[in-house]
Protein backbone atom coordinates (compact mmCIF):
# COMPACT_ATOMS: atom_id res chain seq x y z
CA UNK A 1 61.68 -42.89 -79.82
CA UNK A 2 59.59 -41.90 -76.71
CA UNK A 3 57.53 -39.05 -76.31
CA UNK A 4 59.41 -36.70 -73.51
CA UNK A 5 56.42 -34.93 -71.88
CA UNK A 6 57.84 -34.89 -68.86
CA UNK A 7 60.69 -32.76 -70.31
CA UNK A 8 58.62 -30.62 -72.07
CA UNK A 9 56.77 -29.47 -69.18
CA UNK A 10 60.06 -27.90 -68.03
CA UNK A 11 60.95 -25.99 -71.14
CA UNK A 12 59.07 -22.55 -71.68
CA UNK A 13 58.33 -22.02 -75.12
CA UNK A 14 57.57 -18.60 -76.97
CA UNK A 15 58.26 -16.95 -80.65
CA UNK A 16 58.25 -13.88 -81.78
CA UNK A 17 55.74 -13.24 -85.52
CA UNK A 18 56.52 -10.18 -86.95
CA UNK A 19 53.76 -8.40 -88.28
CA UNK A 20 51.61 -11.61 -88.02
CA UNK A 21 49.11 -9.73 -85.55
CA UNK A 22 49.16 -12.98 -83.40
CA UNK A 23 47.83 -12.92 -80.43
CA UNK A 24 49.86 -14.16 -77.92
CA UNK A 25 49.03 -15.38 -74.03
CA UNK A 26 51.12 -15.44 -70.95
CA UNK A 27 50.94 -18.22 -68.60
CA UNK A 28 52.85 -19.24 -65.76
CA UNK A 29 55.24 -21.90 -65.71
CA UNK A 30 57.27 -23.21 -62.79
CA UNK A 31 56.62 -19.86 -61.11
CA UNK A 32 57.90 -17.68 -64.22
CA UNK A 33 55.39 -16.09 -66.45
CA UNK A 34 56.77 -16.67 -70.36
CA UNK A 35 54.89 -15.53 -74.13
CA UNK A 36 53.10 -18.93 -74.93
CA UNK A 37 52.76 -19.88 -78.70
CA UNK A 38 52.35 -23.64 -78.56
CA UNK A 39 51.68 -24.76 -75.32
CA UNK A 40 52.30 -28.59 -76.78
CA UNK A 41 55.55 -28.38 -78.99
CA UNK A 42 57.04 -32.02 -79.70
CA UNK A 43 59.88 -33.12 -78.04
CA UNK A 44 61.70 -36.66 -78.17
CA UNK A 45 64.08 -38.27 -76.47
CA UNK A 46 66.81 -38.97 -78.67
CA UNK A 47 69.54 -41.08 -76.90
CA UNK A 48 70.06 -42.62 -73.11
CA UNK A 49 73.34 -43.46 -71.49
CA UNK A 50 72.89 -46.70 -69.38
CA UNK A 51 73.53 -45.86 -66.09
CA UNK A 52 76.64 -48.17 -65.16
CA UNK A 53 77.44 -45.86 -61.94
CA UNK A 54 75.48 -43.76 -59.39
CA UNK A 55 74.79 -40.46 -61.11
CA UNK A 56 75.94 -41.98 -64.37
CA UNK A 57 72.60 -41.60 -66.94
CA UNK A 58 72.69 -38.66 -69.33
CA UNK A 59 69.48 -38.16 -71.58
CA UNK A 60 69.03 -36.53 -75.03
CA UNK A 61 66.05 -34.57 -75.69
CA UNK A 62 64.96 -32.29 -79.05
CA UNK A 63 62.96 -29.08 -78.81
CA UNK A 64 60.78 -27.34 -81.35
CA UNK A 65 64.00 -25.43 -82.67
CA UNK A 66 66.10 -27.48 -84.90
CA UNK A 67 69.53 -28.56 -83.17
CA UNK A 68 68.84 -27.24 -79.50
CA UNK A 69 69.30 -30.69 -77.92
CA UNK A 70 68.56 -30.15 -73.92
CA UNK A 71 70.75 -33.10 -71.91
CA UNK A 72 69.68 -34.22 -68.68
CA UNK A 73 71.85 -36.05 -66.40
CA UNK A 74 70.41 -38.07 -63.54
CA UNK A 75 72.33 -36.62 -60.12
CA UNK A 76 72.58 -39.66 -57.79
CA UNK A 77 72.08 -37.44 -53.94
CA UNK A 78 72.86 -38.66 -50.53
CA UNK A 79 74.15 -37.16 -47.13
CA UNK A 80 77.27 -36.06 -48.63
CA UNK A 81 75.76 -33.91 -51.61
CA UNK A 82 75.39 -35.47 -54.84
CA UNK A 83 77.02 -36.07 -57.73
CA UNK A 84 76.45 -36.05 -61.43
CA UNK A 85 77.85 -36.44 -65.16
CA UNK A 86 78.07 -32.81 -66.88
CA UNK A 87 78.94 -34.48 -70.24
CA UNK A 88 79.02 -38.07 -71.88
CA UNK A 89 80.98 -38.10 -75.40
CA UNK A 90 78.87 -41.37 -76.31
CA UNK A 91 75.39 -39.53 -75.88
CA UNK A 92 76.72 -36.75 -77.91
CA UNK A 93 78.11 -38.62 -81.11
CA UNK A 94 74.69 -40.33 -80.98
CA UNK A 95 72.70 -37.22 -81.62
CA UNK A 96 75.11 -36.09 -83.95
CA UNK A 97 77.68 -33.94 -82.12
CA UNK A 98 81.04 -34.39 -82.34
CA UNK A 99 82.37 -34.61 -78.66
CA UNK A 100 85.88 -33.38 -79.64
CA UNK A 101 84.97 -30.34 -81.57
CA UNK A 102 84.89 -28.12 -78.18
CA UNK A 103 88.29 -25.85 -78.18
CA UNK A 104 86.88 -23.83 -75.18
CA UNK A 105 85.91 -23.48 -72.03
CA UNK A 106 84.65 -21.02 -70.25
CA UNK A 107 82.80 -19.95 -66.58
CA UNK A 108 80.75 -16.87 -65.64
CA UNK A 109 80.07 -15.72 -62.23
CA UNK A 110 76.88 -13.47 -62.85
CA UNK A 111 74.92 -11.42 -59.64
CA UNK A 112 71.16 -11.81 -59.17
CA UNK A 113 69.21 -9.89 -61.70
CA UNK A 114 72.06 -9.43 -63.95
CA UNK A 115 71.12 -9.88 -67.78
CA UNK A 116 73.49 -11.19 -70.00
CA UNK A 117 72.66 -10.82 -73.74
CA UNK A 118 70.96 -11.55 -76.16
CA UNK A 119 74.80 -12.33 -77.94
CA UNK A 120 75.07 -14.20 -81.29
CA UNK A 121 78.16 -15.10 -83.38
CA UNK A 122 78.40 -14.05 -87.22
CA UNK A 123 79.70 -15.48 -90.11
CA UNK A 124 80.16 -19.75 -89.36
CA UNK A 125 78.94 -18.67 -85.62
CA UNK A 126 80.25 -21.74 -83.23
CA UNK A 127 78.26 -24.44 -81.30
CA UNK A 128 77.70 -23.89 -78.04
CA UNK A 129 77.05 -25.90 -74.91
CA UNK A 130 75.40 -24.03 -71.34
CA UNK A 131 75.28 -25.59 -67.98
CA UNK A 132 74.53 -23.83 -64.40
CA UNK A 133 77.18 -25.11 -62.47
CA UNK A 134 75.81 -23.11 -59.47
CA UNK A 135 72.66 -20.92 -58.91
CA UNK A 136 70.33 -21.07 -61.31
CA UNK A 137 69.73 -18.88 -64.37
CA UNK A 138 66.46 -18.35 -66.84
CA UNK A 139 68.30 -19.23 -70.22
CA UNK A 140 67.00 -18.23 -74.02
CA UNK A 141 67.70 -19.42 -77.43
CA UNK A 142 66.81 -17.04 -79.84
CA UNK A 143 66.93 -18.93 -83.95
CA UNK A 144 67.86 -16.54 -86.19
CA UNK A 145 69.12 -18.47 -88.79
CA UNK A 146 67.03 -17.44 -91.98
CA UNK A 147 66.59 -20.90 -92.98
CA UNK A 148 65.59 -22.16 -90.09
CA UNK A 149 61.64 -23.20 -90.41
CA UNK A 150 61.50 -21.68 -86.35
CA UNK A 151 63.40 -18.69 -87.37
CA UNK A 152 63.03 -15.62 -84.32
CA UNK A 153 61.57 -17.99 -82.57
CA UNK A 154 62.50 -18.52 -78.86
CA UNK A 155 62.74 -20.79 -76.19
CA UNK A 156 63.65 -20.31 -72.56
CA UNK A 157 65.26 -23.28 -69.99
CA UNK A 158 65.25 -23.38 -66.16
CA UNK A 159 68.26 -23.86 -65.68
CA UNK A 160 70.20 -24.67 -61.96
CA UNK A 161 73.22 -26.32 -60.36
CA UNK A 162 70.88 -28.94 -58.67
CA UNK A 163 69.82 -30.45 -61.87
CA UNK A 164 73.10 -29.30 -63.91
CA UNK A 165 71.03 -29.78 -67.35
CA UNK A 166 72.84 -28.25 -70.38
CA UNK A 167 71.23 -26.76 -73.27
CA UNK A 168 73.21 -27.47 -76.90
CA UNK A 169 73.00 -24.26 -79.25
CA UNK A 170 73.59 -24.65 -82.52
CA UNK A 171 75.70 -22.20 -84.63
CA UNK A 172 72.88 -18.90 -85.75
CA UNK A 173 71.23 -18.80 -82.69
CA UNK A 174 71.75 -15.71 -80.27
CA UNK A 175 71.85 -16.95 -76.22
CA UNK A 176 71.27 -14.61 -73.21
CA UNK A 177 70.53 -15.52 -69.57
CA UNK A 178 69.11 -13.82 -66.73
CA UNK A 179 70.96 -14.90 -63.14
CA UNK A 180 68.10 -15.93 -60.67
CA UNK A 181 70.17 -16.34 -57.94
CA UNK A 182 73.12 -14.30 -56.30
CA UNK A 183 75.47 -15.12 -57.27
CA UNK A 184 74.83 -17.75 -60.26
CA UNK A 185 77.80 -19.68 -62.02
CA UNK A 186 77.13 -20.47 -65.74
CA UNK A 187 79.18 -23.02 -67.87
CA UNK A 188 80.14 -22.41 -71.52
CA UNK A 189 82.05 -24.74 -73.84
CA UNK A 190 82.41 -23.99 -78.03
CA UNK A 191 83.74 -25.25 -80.85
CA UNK A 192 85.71 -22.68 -82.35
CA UNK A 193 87.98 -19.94 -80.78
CA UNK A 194 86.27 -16.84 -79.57
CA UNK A 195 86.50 -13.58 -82.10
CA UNK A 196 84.98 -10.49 -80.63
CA UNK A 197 85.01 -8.80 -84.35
CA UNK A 198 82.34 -11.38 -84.97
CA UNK A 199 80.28 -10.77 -81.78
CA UNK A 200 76.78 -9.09 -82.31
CA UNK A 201 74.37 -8.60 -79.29
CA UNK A 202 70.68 -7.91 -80.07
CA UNK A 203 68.87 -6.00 -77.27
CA UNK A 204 67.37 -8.09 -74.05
CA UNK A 205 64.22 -6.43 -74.26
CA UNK A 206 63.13 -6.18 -78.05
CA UNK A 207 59.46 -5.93 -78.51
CA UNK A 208 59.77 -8.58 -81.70
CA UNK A 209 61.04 -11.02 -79.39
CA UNK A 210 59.40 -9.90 -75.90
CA UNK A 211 61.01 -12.45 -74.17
CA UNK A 212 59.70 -12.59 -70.96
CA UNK A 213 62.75 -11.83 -68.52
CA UNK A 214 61.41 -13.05 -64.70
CA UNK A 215 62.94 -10.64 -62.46
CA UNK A 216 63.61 -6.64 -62.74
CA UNK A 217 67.23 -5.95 -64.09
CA UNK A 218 69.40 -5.08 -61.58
CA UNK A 219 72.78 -4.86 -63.45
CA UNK A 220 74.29 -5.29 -67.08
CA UNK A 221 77.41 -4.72 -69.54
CA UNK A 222 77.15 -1.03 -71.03
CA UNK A 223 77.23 -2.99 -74.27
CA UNK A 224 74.46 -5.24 -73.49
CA UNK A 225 72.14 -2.47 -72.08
CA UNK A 226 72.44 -0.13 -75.02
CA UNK A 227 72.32 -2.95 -77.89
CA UNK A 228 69.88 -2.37 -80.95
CA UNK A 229 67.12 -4.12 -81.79
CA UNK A 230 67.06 -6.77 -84.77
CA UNK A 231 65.35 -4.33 -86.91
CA UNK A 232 67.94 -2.27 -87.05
CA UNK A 233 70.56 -5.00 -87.61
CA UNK A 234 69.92 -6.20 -90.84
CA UNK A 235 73.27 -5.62 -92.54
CA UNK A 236 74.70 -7.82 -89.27
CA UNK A 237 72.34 -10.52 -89.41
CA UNK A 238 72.77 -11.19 -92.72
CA UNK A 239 76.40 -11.87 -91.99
CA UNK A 240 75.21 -14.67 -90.19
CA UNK A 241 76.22 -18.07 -92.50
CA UNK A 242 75.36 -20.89 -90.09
């Protein structure tokens, strides 16, 4: 294994401790200001594609939440544009996902400003892969799986159709984005069918969490914009069996 520090550098890492009385610092990171926790978290990479074709390499790399598995292609760029691998089946077996588990795919077209989130799937929850196909977004992983030894914690990804990076989410953990760019196209793929009656959102802005959104809000679902925070969902979140 090699130490990815020039990964981590890119990844903006925060938690939330409730009723800890931690004190927490801002700092600013790639020109976005983010709640700072441990400024050094360890990453590794876990598994390389060779790279038998111009913009062929694909790279595995852990975070400090369990199962969020960042993959970074290497876009080979000339005169015409560039082009780049999205997704290699190999890379993914290696660090343990199962390539042919994804039943859907999905796209969202989201203006500048626009928040979508923080959204989480109950019960088994599904696995969940993100790319910015165009634009770029400011993504979050929220863990709130109770188990989980980084549980509320939360991380946040630069995300952007230059680098198309994707972000793996593992079943328990909410996602939300904010769109950085107008407009900004975002890529989703999951491994089960999508059931609204087990969609919970969590509100954007809960002070547990104070994830630290870079831009003013400029638009948002009614459903997204009015949802509760997580300490008033604790009959939902405990419906969540990932």
């Amino acid at each position: 294994m090699y130490h990815a520090r020039t990964e981590a550098s890119r990844i903006h890492h925060g938690r939330a401790v409730v009723g800890s009385g931690e004190r927490h610092r801002q700092r600013r990171v790639n020109g976005l200001s983010t709640r700072i926790v441990d400024p050094t978290p360890a990453t590794c990479i876990l598994s390389r594609a060779p790279a038998h074709s111009s913009g062929g390499f694909m790279e595995a790399t852990t975070t400090s939440i369990p199962g969020v598995i960042v993959f970074t292609p290497r876009p080979y760029v000339d005169r015409r544009g560039f082009f780049s691998r999205t997704f290699d089946a190999a890379v993914a077996r290696r660090v343990g996902i199962d390539p042919t588990a994804f039943v859907q795919d999905s796209v969202s077209r989201t203006a500048k400003g626009c928040i979508r989130g923080l959204h989480v799937r109950v019960g088994h929850g599904e696995n969940k892969l993100v790319r910015c196909s165009a634009g770029a977004i400011y993504d979050v992983v929220v863990d709130l799986r109770p188990w989980s030894p980084t549980f509320r914690q939360w991380l946040s990804f630069d995300l952007d159709g230059d680098s198309q990076r994707s972000i793996y989410i593992p079943a328990g953990c909410a996602h939300g984005f904010q769109s950085l760019t107008e407009p900004a196209d975002t890529s989703y793929r999951i491994n089960r069918e999508h059931d609204p009656s087990e969609d919970l959102t969590i509100a954007y802005n809960d002070p547990e969490l104070g994830v630290a959104w870079p831009l003013p809000v400029t638009v948002m679902s009614e459903r997204d914009q009015t949802a509760p925070p997580l300490r008033l969902l604790g009959d939902e979140l405990s419906a969540i069996r990932a």
